[in-house]
Structure formats: structure tokens, C-alpha cells
Protein backbone atom coordinates (compact mmCIF):
# COMPACT_ATOMS: atom_id res chain seq x y z
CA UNK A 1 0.00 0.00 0.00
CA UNK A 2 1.54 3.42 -0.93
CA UNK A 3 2.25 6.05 1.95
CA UNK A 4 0.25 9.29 1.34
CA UNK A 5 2.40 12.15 0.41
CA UNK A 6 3.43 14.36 3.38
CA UNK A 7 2.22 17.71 3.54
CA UNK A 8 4.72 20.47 4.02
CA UNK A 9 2.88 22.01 6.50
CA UNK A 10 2.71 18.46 8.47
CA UNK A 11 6.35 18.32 7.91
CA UNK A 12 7.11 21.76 9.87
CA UNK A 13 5.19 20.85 12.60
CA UNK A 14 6.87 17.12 13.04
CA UNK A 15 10.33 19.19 12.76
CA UNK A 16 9.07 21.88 15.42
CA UNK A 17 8.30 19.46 18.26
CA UNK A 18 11.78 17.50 17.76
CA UNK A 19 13.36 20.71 18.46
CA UNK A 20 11.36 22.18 20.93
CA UNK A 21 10.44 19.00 23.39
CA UNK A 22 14.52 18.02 23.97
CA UNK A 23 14.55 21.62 25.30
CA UNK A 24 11.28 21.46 27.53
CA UNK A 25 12.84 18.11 28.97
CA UNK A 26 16.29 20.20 29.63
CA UNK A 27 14.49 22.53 31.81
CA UNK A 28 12.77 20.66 33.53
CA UNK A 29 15.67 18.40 34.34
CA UNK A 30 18.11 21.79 35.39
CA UNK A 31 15.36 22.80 38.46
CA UNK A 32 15.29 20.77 41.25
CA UNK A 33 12.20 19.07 42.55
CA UNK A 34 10.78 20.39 45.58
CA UNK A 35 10.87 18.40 49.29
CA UNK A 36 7.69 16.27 48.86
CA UNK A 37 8.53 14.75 52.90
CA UNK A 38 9.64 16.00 55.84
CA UNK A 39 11.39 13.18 58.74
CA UNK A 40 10.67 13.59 62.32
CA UNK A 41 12.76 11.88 65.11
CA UNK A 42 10.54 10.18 67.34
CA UNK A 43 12.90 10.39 70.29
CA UNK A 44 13.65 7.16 72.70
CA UNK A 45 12.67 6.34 76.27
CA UNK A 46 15.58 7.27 77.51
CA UNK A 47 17.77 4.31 75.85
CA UNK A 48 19.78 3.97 72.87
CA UNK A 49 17.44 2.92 70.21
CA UNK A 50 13.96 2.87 69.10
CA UNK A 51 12.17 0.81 66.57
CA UNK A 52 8.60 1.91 65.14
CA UNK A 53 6.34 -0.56 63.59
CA UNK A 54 2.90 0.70 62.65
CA UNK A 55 0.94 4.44 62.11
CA UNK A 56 -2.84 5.16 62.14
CA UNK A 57 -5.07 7.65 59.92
CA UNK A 58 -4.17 9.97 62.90
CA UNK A 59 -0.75 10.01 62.77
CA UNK A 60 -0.26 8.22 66.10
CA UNK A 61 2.84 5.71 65.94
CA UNK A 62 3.83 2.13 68.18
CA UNK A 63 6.59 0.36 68.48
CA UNK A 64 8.98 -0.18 71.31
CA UNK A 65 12.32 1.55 72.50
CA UNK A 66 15.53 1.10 74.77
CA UNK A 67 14.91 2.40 78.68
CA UNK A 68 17.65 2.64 80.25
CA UNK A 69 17.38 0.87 83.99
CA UNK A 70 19.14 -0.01 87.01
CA UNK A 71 21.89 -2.66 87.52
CA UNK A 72 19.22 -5.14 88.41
CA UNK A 73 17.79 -5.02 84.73
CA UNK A 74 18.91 -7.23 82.52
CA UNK A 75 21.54 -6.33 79.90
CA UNK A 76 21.20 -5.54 76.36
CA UNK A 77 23.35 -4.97 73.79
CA UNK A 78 26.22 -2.66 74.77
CA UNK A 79 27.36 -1.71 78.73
CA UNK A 80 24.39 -0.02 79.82
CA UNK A 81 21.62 -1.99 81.53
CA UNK A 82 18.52 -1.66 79.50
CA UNK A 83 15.60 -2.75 79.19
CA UNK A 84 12.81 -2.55 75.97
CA UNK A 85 9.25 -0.73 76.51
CA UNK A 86 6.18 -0.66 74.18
CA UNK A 87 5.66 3.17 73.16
CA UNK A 88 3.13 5.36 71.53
CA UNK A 89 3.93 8.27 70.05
CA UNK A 90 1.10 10.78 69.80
CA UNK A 91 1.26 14.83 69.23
CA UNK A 92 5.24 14.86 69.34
CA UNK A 93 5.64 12.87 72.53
CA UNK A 94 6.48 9.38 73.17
CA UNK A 95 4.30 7.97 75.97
CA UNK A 96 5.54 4.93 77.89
CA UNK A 97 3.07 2.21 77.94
CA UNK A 98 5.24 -0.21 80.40
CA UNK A 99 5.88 -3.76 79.94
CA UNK A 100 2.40 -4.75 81.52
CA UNK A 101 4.31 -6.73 84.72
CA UNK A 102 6.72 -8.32 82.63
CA UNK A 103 10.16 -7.65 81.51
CA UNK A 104 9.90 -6.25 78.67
CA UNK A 105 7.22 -5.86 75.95
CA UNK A 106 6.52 -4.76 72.31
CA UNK A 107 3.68 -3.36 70.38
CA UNK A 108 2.48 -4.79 66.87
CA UNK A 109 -0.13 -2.92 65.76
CA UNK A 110 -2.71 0.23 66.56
CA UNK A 111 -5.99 1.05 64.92
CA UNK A 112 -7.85 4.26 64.13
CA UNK A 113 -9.41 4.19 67.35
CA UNK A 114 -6.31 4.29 69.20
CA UNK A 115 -6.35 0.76 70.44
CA UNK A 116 -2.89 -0.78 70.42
CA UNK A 117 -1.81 -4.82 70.08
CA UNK A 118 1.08 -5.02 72.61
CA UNK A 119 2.96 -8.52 73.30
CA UNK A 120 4.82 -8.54 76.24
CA UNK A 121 7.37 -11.27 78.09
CA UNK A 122 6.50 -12.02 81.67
CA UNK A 123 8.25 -12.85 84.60
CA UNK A 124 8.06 -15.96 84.52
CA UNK A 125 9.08 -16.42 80.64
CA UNK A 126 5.44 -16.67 79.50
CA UNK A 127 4.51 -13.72 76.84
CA UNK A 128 1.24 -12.92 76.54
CA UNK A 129 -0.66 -10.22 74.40
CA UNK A 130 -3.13 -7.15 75.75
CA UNK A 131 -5.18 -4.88 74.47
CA UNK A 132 -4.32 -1.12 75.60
CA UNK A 133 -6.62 1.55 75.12
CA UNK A 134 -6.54 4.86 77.20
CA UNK A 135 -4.43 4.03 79.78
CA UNK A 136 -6.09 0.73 80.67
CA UNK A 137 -4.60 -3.26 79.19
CA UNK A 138 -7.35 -5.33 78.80
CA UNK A 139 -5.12 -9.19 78.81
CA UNK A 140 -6.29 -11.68 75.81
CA UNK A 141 -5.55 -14.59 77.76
CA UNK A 142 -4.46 -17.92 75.84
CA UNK A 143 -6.06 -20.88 74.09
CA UNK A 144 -5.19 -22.99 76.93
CA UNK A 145 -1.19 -23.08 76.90
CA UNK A 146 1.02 -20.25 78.61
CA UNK A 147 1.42 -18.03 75.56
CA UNK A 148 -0.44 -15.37 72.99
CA UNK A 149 1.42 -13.10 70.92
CA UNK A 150 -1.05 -10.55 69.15
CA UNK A 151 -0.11 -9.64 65.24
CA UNK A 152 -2.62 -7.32 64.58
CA UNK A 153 -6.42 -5.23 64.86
CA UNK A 154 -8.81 -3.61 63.18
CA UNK A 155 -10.81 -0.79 63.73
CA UNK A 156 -13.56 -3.10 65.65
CA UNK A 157 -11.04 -3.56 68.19
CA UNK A 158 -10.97 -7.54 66.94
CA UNK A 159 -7.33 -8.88 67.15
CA UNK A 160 -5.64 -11.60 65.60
CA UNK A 161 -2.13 -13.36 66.42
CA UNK A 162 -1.59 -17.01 67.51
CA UNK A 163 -1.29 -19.11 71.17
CA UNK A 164 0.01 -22.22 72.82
CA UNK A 165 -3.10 -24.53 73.27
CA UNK A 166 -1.42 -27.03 76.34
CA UNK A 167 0.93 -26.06 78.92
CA UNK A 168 4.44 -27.30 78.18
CA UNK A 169 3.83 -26.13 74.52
CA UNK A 170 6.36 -23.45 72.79
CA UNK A 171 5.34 -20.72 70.92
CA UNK A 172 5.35 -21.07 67.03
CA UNK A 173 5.71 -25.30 67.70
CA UNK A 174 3.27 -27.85 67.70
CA UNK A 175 0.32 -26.86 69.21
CA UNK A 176 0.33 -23.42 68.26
CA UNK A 177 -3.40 -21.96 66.50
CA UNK A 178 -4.08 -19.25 64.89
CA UNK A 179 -6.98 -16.99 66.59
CA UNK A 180 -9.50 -13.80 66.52
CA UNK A 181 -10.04 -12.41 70.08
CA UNK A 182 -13.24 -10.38 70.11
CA UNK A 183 -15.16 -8.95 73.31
CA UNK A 184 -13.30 -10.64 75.49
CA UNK A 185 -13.56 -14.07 73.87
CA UNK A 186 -10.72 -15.74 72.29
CA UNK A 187 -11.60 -18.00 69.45
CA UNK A 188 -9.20 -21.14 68.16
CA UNK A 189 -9.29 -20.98 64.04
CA UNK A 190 -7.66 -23.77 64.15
CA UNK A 191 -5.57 -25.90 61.15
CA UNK A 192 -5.68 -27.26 58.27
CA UNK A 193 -5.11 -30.35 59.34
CA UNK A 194 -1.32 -29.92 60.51
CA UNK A 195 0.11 -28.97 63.84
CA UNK A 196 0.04 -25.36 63.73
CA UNK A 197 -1.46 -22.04 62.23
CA UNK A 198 -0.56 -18.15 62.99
CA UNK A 199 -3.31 -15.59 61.80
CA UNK A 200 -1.33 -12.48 60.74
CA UNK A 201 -4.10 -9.84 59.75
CA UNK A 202 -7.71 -8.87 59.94
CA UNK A 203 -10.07 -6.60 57.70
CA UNK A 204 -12.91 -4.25 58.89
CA UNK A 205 -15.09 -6.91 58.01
CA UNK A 206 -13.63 -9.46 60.05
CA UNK A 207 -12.17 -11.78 57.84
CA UNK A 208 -8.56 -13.20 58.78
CA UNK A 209 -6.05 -14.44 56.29
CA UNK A 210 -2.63 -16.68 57.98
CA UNK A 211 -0.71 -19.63 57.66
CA UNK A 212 -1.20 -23.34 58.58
CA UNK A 213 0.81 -26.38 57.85
């Protein structure tokens, strides 16, 4: 099939935007590109190091930090005594949520509400998850063994995570199911047929999505 003829006037105009877009793109290229972020410091509680792990619509940010203690405390990394602390960090200020009458403790997740998922390990080498909220830790409990660890929650306040089912049992072995803790009530989701399952998120409609062997 023969090509149609090209118009001169067609022609021009090809000609004119080979010259002129090489110099648009040069300009733009020669000015730099305004900020588009800004990074805040969070601050510690008084230790070394912080970590944060989740943010809400709202801005307000969990996650645990270094606190530096007395001699009795058990040592971390480096020659000062220190212990870790689940935080929130809400209108520029870190708030100290404690470790819940353990040694130490950790938060995983925080809804829009302002609810937070904490984990923390206990005295006596158990860890078990709460639900903080203004001031106040509601505990999870178990499904029967000594441990919970809480993943995460959704705006309903309905948390997910997974638990021992037997004393003796470790956390993350045999024996370990997945659950949804909801008004106070800790369901098993059970397996698919092998010996454990871990629930890692929830939706706002209360569906759960994990892993099972």
C-alpha cells in the first residue's frame, strides 16, 4: 500500500516538536524538585534505640524503645543496663506504655481508634498479648497453653495473632493456632489439618487471612 504524500505544512510541525520538546525536557531536568517529605525523630525512652512498627489515619505511631534501667535489669546490647518498653507516640511525645508486669514488651499494631496490640514477656518467661486503650490493658488470655502473641487489629477492636493450646507447649511449635479475640472471647481458628497455624491480619469486616501447615 503506498504512503500518502506528506504535507509540508505536516512536515514543519513534526520538525518543530523535535526541536522544541529536547529543550522542555532540559528545563525541567536543570530545576530541582521540591521536598515532597519532611522526617521527624521520634525520640527514645531514655535508651539507645527505638524501633517503630505501625501508624494510624491519625498520625499516632507504636513500636517499642531502649529504657535505660538499674543494675538489676537485665543487659542488652552494649554496657548499659537496659531494658525494651512498648511506646506510643502521639502529638510529638512518646508515651511509655510499660511492659504490663513483665520484663519487657513490644507493640504490633494500633488502629484508628487508638487501640494498640502489645505482646509482652513475663516474669516468669510466658509472653502474653493485651489490648491497651486509654491508659487501661485489657489481657487476651491464651487458648489454653502459657502463651499469645497478638499480630494485629482492626478498627472493631478484633485482634488476631496465635497461642500455645497445652501447657508445656512453645510458641510457634506444635500446638500453636491461629486466633480472633473479640469482646473478650478468644476464638481457636484452628488448622488445616497440621500442627500449627498463625493468623497475621484482619479486615474491617472481620475476615482473617494466615498460615497453617
Amino acid at each position: 500500500m503506498a504512503r500518502p504524500p506528506v504535507r509540508p505544512l505536516a512536515l514543519v510541525l513534526a520538525l518543530l516538536a523535535l526541536f522544541v520538546a529536547p529543550a522542555s525536557s532540559l528545563a525541567q531536568d536543570a530545576t530541582p524538585a521540591a521536598p515532597r517529605y519532611t522526617v521527624t525523630d521520634l525520640g527514645t525512652l531514655g535508651g539507645p534505640s527505638s524501633s517503630a512498627h505501625e501508624i494510624n489515619a491519625h498520625g499516632d505511631v507504636v513500636g517499642y524503645s531502649a529504657v535505660l534501667a538499674d543494675a538489676a535489669t537485665p543487659t542488652g546490647a552494649g554496657d548499659a543496663p537496659r531494658t525494651d518498653h512498648a511506646f506510643l507516640w502521639r502529638d510529638g511525645a512518646m508515651v511509655d506504655l510499660g511492659t504490663f508486669g513483665g520484663r519487657s514488651s513490644d507493640t504490633t499494631g494500633i488502629n484508628d481508634a487508638g487501640q494498640v496490640a502489645v505482646d509482652a514477656e513475663m516474669e516468669d518467661g510466658a509472653t502474653r498479648s493485651f489490648l491497651w486503650e486509654d491508659g487501661a490493658a485489657t489481657d487476651l488470655g491464651t487458648l489454653g497453653g502459657a502463651h499469645a502473641w497478638a499480630i494485629e487489629l482492626n478498627d472493631a477492636g478484633q485482634v488476631v495473632g496465635f497461642s500455645t493450646t497445652a501447657p508445656g507447649q512453645e510458641l510457634l511449635g506444635p500446638g500453636t493456632h491461629a486466633f480472633l479475640w473479640e469482646n473478650g472471647t478468644m476464638t481457636d481458628l484452628g488448622t488445616l489439618g497440621g500442627a500449627w497455624s498463625r493468623a497475621s491480619d484482619v479486615n474491617e469486616a472481620g475476615q482473617v487471612f494466615g498460615t497453617s501447615e
